[in-house]
PDB file of N, CA and C in Angstrom:
ATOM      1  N   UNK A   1     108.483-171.079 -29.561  1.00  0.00           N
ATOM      2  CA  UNK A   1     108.300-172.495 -29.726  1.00  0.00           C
ATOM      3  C   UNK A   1     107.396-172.715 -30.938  1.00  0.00           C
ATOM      4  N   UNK A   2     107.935-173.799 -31.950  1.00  0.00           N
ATOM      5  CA  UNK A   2     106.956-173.803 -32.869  1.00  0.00           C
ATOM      6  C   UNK A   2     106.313-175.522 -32.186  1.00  0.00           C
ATOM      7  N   UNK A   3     104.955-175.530 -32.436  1.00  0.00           N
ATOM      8  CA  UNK A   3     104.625-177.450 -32.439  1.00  0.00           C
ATOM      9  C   UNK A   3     104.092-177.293 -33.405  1.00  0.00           C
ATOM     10  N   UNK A   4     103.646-178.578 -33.801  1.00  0.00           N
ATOM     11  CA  UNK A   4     102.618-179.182 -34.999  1.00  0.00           C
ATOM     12  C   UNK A   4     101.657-179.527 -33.609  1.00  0.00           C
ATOM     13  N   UNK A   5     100.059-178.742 -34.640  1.00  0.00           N
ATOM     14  CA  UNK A   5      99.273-178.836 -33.848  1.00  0.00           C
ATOM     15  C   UNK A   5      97.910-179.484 -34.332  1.00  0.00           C
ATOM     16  N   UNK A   6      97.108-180.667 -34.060  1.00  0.00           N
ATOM     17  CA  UNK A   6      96.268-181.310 -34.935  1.00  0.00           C
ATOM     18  C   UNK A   6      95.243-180.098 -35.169  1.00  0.00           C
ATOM     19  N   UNK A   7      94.699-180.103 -36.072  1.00  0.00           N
ATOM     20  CA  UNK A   7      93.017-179.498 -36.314  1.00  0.00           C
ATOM     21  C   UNK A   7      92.400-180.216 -37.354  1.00  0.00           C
ATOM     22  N   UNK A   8      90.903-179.776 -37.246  1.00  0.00           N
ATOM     23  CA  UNK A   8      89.660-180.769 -37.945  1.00  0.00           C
ATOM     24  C   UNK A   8      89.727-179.617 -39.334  1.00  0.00           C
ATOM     25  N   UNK A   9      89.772-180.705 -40.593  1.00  0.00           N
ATOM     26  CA  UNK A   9      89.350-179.175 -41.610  1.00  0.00           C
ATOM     27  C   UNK A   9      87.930-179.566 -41.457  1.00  0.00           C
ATOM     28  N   UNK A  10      88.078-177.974 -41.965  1.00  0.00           N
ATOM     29  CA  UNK A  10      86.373-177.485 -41.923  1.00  0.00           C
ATOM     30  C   UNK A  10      85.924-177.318 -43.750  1.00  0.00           C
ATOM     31  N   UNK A  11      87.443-176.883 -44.123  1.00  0.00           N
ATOM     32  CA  UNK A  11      86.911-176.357 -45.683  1.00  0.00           C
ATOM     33  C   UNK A  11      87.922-176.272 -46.116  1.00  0.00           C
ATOM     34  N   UNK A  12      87.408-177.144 -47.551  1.00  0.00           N
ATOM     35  CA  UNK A  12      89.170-176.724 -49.034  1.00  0.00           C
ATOM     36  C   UNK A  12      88.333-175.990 -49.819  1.00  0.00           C
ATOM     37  N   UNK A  13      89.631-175.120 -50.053  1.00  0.00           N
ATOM     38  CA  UNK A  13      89.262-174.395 -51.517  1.00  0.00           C
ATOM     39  C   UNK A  13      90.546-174.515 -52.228  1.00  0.00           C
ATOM     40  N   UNK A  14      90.543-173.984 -53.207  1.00  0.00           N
ATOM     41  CA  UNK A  14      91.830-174.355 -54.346  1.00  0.00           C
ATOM     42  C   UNK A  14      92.143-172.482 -54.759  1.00  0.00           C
ATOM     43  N   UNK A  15      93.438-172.431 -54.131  1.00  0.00           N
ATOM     44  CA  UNK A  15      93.483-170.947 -54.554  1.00  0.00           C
ATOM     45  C   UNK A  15      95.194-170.780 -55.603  1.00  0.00           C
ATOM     46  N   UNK A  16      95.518-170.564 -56.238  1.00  0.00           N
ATOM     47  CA  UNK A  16      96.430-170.450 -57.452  1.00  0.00           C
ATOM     48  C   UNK A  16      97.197-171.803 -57.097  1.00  0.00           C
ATOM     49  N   UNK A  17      96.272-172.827 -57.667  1.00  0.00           N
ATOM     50  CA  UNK A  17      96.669-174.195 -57.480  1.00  0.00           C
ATOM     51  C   UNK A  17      97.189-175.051 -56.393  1.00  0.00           C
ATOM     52  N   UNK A  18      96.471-174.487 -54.974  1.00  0.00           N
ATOM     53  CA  UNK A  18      97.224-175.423 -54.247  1.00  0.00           C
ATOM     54  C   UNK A  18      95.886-175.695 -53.373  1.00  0.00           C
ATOM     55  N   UNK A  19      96.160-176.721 -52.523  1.00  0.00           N
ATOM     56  CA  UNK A  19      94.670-176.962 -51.868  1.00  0.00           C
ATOM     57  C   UNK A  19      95.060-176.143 -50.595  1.00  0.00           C
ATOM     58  N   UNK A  20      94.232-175.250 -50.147  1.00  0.00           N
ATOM     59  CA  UNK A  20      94.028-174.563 -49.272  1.00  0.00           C
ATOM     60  C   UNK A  20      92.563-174.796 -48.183  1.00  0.00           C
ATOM     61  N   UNK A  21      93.173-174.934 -46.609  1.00  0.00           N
ATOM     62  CA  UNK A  21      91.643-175.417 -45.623  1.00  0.00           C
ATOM     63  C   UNK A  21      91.752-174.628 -44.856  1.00  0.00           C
ATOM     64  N   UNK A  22      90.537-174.235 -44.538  1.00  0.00           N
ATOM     65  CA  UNK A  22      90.393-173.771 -43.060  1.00  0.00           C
ATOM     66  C   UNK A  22      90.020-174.965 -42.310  1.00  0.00           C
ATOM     67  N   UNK A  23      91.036-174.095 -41.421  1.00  0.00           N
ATOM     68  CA  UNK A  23      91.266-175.924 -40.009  1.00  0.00           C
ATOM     69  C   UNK A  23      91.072-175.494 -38.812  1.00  0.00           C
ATOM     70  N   UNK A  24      90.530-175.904 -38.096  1.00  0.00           N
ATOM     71  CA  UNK A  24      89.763-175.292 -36.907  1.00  0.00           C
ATOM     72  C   UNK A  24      90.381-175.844 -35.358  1.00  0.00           C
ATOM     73  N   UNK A  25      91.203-175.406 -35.119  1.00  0.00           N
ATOM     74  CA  UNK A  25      92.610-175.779 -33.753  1.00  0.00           C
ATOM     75  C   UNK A  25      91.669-175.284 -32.230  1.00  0.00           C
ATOM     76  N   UNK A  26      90.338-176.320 -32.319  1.00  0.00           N
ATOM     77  CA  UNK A  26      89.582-176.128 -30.682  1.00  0.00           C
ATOM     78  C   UNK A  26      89.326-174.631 -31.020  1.00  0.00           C
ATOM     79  N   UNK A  27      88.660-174.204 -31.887  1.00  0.00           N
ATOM     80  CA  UNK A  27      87.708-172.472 -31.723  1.00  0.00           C
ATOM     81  C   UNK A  27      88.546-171.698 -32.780  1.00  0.00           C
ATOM     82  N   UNK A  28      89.989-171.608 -32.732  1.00  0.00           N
ATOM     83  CA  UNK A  28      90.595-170.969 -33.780  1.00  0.00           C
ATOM     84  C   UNK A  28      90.910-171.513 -35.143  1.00  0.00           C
ATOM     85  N   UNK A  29      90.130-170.418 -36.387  1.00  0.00           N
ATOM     86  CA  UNK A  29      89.989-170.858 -37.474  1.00  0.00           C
ATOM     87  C   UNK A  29      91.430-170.653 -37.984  1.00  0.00           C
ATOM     88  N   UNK A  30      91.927-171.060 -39.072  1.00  0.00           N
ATOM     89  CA  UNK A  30      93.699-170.514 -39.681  1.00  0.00           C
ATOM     90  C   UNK A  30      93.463-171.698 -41.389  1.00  0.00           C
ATOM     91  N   UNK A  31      93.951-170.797 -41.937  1.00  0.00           N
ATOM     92  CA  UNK A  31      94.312-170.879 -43.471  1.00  0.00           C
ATOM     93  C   UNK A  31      95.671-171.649 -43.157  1.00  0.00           C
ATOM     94  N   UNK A  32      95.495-173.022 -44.375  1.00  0.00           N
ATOM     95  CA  UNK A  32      96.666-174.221 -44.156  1.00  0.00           C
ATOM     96  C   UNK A  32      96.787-174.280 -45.433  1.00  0.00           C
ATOM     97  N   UNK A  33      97.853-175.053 -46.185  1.00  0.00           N
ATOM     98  CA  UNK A  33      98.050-175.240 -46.675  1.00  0.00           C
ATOM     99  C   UNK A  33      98.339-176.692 -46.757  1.00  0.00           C
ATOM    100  N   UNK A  34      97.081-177.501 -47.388  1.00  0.00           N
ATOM    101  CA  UNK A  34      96.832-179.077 -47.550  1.00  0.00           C
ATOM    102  C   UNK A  34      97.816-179.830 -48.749  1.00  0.00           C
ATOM    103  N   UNK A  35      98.778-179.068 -49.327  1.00  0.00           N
ATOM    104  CA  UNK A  35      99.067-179.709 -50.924  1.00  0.00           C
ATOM    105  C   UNK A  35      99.964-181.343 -50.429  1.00  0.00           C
ATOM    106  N   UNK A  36     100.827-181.097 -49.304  1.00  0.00           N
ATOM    107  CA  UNK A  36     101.263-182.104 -48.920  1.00  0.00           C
ATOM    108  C   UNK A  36     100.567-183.221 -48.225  1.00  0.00           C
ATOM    109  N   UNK A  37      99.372-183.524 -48.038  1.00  0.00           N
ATOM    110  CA  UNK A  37      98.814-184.278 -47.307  1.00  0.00           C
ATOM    111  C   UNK A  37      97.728-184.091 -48.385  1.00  0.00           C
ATOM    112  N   UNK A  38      97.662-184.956 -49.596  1.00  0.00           N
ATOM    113  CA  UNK A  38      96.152-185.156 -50.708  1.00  0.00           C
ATOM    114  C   UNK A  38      95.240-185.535 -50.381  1.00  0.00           C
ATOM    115  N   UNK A  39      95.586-186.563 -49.484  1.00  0.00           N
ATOM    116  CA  UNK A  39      94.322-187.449 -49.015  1.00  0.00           C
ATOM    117  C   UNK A  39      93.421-186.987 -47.969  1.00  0.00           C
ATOM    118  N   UNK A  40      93.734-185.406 -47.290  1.00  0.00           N
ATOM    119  CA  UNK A  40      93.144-185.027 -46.301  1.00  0.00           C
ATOM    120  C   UNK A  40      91.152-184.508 -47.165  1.00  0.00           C
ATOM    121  N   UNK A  41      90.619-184.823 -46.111  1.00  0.00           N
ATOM    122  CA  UNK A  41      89.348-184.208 -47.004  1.00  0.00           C
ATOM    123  C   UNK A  41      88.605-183.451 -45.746  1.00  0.00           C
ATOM    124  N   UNK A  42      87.308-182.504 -46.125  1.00  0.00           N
ATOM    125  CA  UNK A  42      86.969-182.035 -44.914  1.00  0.00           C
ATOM    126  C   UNK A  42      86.324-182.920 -43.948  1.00  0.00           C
ATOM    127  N   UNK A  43      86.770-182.579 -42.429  1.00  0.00           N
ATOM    128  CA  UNK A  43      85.899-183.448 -41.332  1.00  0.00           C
ATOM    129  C   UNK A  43      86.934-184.070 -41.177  1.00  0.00           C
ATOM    130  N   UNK A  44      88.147-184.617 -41.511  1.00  0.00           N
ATOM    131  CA  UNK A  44      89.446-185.595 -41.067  1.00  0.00           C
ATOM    132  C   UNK A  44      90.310-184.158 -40.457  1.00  0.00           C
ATOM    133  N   UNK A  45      91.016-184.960 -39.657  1.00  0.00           N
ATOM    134  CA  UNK A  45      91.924-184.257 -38.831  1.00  0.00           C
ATOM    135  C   UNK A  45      93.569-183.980 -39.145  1.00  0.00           C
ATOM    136  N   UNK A  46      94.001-182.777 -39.582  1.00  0.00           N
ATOM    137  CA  UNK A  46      95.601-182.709 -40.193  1.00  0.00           C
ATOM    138  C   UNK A  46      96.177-182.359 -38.599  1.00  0.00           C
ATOM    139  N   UNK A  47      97.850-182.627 -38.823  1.00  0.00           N
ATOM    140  CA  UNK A  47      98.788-182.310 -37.894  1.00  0.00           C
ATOM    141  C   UNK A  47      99.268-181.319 -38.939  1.00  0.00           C
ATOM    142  N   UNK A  48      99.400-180.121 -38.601  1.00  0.00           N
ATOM    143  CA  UNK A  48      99.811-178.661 -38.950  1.00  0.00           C
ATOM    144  C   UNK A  48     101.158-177.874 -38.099  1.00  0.00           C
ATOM    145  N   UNK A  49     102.102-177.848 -39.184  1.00  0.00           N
ATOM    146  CA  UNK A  49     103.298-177.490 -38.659  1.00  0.00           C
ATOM    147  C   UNK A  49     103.201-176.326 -39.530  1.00  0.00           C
ATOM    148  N   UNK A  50     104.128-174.874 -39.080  1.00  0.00           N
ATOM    149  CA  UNK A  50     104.101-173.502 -39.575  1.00  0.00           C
ATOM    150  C   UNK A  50     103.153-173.361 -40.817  1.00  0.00           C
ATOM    151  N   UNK A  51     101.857-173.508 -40.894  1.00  0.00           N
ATOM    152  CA  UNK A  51     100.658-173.365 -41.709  1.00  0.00           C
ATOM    153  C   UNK A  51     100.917-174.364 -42.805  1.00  0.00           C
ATOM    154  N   UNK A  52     101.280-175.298 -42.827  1.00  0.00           N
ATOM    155  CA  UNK A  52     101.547-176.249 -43.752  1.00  0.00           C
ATOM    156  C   UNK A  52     100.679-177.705 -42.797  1.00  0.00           C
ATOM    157  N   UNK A  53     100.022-178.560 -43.476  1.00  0.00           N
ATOM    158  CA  UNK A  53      99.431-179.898 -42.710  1.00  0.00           C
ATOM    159  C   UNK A  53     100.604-180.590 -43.374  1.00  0.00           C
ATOM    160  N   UNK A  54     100.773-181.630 -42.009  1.00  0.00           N
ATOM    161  CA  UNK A  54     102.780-182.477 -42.372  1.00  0.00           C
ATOM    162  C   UNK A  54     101.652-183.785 -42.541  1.00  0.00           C
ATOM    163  N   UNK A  55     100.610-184.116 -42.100  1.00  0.00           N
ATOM    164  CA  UNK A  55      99.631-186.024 -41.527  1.00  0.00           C
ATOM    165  C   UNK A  55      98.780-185.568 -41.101  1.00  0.00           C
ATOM    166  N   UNK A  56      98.111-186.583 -41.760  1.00  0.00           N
ATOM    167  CA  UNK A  56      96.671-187.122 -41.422  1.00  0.00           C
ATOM    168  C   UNK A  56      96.761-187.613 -40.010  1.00  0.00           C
ATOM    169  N   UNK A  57      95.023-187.196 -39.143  1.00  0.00           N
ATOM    170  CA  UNK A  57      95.555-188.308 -37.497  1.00  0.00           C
ATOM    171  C   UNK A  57      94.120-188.250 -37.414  1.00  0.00           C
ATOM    172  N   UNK A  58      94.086-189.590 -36.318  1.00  0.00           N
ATOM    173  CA  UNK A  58      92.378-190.113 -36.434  1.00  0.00           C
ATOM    174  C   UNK A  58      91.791-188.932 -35.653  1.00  0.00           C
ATOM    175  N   UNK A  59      90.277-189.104 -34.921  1.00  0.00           N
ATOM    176  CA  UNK A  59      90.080-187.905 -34.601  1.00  0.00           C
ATOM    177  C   UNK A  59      90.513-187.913 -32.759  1.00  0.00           C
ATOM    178  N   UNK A  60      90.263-189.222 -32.321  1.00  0.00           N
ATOM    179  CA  UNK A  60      90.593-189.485 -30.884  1.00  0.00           C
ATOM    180  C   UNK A  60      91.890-188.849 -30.877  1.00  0.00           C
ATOM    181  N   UNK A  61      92.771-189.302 -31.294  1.00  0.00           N
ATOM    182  CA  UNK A  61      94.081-189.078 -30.621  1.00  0.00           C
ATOM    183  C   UNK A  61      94.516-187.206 -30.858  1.00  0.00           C
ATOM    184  N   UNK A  62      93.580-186.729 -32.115  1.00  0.00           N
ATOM    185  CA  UNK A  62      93.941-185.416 -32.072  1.00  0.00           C
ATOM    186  C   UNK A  62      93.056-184.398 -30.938  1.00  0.00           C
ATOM    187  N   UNK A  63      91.658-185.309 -30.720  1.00  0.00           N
ATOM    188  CA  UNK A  63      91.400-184.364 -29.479  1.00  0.00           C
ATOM    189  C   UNK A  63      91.831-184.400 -28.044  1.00  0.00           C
ATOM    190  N   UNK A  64      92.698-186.011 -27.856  1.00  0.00           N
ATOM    191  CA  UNK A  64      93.417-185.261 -26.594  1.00  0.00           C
ATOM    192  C   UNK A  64      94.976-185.029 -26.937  1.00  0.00           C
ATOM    193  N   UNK A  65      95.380-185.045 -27.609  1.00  0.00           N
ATOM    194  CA  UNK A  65      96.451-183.925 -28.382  1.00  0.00           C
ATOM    195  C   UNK A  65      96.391-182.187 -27.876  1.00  0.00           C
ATOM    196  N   UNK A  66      95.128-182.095 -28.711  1.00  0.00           N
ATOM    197  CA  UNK A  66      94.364-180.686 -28.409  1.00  0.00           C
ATOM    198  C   UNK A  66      94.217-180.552 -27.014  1.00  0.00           C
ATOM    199  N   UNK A  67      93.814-181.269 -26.237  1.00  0.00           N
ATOM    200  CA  UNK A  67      93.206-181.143 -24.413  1.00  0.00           C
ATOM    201  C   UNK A  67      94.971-180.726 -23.828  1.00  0.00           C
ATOM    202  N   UNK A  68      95.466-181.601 -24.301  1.00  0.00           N
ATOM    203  CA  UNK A  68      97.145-181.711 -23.635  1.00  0.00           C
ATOM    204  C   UNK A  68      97.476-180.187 -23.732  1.00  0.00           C
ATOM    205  N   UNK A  69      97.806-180.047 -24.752  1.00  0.00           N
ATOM    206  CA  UNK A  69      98.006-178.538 -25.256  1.00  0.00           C
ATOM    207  C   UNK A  69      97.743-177.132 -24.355  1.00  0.00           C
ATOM    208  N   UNK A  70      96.120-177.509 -24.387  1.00  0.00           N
ATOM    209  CA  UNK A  70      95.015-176.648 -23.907  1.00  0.00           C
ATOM    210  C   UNK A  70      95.604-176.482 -22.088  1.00  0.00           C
ATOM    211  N   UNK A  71      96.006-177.565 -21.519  1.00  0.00           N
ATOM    212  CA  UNK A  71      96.397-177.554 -20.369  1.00  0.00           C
ATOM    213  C   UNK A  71      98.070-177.080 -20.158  1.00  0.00           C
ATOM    214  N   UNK A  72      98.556-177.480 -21.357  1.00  0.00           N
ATOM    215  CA  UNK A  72      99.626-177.195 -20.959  1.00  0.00           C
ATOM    216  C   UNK A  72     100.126-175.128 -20.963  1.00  0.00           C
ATOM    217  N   UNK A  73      99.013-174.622 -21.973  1.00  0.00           N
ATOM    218  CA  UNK A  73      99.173-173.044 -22.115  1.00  0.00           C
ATOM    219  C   UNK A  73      99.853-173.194 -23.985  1.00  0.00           C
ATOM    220  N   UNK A  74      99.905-174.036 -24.320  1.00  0.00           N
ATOM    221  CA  UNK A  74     100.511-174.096 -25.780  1.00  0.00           C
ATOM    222  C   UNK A  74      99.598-173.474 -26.752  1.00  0.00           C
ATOM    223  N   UNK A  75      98.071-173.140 -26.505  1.00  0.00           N
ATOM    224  CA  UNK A  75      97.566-173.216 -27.617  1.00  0.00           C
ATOM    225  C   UNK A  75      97.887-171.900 -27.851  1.00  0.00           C
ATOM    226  N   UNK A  76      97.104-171.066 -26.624  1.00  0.00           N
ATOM    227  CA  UNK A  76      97.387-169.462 -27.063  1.00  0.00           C
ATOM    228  C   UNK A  76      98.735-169.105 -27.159  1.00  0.00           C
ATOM    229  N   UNK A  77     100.049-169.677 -27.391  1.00  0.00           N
ATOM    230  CA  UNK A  77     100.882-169.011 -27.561  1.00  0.00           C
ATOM    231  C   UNK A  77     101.432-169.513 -29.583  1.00  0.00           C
ATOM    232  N   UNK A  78     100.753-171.160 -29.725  1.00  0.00           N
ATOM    233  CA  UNK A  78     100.795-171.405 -31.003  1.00  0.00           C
ATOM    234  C   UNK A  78     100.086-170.925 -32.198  1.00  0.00           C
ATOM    235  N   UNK A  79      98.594-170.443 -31.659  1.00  0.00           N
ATOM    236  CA  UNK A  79      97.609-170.226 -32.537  1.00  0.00           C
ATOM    237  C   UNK A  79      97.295-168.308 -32.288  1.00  0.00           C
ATOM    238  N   UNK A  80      98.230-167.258 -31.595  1.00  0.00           N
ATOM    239  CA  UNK A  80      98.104-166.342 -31.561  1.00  0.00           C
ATOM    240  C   UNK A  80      98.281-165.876 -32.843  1.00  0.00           C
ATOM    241  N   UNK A  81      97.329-164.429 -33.567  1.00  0.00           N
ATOM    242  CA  UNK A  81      98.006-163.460 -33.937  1.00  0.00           C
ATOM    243  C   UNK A  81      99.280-163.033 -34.073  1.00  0.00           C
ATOM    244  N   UNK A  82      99.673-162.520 -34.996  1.00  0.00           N
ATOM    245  CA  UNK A  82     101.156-161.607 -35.336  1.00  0.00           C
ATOM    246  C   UNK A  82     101.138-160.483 -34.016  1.00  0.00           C
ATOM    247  N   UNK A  83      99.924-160.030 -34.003  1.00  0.00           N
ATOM    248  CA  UNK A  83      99.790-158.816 -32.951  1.00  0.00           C
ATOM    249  C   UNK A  83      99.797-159.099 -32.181  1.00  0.00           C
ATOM    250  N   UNK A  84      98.807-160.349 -31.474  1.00  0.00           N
ATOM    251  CA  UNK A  84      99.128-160.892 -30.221  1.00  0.00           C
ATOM    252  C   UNK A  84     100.480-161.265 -29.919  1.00  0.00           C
ATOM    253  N   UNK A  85     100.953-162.129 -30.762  1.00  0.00           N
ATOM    254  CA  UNK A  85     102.537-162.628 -30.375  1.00  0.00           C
ATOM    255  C   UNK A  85     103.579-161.467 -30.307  1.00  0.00           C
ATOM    256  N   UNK A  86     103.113-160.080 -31.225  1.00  0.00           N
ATOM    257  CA  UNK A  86     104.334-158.985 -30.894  1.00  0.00           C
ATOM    258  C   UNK A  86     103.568-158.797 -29.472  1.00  0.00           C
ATOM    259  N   UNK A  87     102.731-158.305 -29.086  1.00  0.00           N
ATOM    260  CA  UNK A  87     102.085-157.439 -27.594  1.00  0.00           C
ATOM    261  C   UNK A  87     102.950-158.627 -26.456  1.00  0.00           C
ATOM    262  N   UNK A  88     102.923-159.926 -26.678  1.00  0.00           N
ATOM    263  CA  UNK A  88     103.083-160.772 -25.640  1.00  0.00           C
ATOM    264  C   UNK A  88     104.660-160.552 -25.881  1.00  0.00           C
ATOM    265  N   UNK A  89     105.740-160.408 -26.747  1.00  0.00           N
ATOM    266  CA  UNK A  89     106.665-160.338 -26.713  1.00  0.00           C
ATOM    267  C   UNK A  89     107.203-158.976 -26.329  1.00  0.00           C
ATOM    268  N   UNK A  90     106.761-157.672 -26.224  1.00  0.00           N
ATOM    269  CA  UNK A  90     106.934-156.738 -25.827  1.00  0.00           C
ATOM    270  C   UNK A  90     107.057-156.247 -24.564  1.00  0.00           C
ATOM    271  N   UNK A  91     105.782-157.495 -23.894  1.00  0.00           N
ATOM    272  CA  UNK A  91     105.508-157.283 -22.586  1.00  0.00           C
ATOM    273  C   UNK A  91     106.596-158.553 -21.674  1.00  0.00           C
ATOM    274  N   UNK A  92     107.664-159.221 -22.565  1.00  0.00           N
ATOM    275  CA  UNK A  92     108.418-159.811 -21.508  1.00  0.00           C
ATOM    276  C   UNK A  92     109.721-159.901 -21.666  1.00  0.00           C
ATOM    277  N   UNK A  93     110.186-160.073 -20.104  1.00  0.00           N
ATOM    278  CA  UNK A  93     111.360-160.034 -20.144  1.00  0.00           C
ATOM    279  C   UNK A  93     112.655-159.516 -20.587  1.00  0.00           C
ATOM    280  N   UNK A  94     113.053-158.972 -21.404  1.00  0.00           N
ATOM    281  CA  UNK A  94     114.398-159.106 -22.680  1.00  0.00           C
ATOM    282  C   UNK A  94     116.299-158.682 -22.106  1.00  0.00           C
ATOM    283  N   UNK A  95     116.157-159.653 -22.867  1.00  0.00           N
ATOM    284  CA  UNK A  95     117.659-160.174 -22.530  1.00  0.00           C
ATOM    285  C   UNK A  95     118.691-159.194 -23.352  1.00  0.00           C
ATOM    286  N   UNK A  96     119.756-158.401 -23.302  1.00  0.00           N
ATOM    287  CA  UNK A  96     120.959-158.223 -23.731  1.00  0.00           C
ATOM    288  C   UNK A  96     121.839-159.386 -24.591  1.00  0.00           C
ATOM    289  N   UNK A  97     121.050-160.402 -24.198  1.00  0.00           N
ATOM    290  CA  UNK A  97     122.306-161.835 -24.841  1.00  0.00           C
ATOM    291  C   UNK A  97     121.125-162.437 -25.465  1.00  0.00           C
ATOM    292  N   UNK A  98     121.004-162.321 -26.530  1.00  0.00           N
ATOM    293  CA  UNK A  98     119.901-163.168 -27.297  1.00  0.00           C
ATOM    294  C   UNK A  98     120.180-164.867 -27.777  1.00  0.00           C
ATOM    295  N   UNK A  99     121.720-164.583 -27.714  1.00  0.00           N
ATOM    296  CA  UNK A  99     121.850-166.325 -27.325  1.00  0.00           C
ATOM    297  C   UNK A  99     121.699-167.480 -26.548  1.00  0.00           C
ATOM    298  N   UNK A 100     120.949-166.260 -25.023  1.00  0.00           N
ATOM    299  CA  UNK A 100     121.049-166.826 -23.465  1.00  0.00           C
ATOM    300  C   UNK A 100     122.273-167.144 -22.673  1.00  0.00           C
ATOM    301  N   UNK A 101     123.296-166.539 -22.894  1.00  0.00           N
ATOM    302  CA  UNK A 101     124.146-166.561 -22.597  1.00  0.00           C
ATOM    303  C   UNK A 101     124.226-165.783 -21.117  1.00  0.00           C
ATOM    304  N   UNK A 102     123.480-164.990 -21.248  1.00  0.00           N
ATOM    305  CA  UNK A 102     123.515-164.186 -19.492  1.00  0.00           C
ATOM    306  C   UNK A 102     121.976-164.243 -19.267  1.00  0.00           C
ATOM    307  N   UNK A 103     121.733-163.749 -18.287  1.00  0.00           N
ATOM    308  CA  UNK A 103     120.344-163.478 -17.315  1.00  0.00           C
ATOM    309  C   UNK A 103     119.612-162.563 -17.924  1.00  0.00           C
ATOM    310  N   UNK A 104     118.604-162.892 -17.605  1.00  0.00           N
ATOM    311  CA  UNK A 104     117.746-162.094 -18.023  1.00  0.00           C
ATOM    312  C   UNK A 104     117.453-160.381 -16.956  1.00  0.00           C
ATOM    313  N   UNK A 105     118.174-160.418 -15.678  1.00  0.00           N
ATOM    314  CA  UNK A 105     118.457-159.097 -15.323  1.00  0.00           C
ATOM    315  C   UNK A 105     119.515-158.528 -15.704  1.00  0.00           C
ATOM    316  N   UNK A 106     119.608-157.239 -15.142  1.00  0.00           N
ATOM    317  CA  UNK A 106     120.205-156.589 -15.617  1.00  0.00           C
ATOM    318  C   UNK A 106     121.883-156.577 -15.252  1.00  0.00           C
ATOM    319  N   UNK A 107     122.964-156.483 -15.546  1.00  0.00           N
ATOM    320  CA  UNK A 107     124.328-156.750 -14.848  1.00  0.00           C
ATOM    321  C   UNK A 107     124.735-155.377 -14.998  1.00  0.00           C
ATOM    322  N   UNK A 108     125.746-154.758 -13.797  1.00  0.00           N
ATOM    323  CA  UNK A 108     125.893-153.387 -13.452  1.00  0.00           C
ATOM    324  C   UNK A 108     126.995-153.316 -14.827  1.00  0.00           C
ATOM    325  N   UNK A 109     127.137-152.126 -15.558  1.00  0.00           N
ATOM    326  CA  UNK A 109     128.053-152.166 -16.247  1.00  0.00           C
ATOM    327  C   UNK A 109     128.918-151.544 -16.614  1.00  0.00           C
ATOM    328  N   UNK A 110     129.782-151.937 -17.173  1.00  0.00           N
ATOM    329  CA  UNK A 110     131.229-151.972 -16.923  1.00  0.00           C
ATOM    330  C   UNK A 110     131.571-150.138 -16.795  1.00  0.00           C
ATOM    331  N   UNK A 111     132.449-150.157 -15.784  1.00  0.00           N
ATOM    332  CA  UNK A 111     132.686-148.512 -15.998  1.00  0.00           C
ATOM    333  C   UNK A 111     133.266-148.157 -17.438  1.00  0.00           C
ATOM    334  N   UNK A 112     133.388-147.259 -18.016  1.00  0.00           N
ATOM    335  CA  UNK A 112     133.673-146.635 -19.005  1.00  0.00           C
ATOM    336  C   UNK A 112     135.114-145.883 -18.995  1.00  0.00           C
ATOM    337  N   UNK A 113     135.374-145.630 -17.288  1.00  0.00           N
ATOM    338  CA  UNK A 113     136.865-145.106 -16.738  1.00  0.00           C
ATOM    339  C   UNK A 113     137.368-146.562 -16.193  1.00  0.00           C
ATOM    340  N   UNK A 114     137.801-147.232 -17.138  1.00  0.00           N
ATOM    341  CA  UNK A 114     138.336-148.294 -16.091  1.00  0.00           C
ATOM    342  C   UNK A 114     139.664-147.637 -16.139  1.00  0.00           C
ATOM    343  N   UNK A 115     140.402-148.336 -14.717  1.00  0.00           N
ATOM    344  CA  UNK A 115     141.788-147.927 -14.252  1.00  0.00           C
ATOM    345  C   UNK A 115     142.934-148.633 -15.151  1.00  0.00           C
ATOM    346  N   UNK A 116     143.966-147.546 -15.618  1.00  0.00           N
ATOM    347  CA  UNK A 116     144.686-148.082 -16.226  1.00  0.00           C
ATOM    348  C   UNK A 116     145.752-148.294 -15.651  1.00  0.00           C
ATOM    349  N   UNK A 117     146.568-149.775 -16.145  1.00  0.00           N
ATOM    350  CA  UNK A 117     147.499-150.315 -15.937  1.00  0.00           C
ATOM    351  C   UNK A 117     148.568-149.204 -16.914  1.00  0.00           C
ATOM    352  N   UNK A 118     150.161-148.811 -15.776  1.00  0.00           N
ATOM    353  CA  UNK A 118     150.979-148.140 -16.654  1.00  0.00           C
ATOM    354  C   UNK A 118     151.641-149.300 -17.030  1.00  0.00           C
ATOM    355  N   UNK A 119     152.098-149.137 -17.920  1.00  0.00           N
ATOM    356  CA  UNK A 119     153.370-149.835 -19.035  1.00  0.00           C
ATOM    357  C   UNK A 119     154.446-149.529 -18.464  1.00  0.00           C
ATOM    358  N   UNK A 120     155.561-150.769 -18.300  1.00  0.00           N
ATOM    359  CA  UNK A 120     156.506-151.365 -17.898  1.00  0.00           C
ATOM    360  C   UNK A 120     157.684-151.327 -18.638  1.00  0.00           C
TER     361      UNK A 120
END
């Protein structure tokens, strides 16, 4: 699941021309990329979609944004690590049908001697 998730910047810096913040998502710090949103400055609150800020949002509505989240289990699965998100994906489930097309157990399979029909 990807969301856009509000955070407060904490800090721009300008790194091979683009405005770059650390934005602080309730405890977790993460490198954004501000170029689309100019008007953001530090202490205002961005909505952050795949490390990019998409809007500006006041600060009320982004901290229970953040609370919602926090309850719902979204944060630690949005704001994990590469490592965390492989360990958590390793440790579940996996499907044969990556389209979801079947279950996630296992289906007995198919014999390898199936019985043949003679020709007529």
């Amino acid at each position: 699941m990807c969301l856009a998730i509000p955070g407060r910047v904490e800090e721009i810096l300008i790194e091979n021309d683009l405005r770059i913040g650390r934005v602080n998502f309730g405890g977790v710090l993460k490198r954004v990329c501000l170029d689309y949103v100019p008007e953001i400055e530090v202490g205002d609150y961005a909505v952050v979609h795949v490390g990019f800020a998409i809007s500006r949002l006041d600060a009320e509505t982004a901290e229970k944004t953040l609370e919602i989240f926090r309850q719902m289990g979204a944060l630690d699965e949005e704001l994990a690590t590469e490592e965390e998100a492989f360990a958590r994906a390793a440790q579940a489930p996996q499907s044969a049908c990556p389209d979801g097309s079947c279950s996630v157990e296992s289906k007995p399979a198919a014999s390898p001697t199936a019985p043949q029909v003679p020709e007529q």
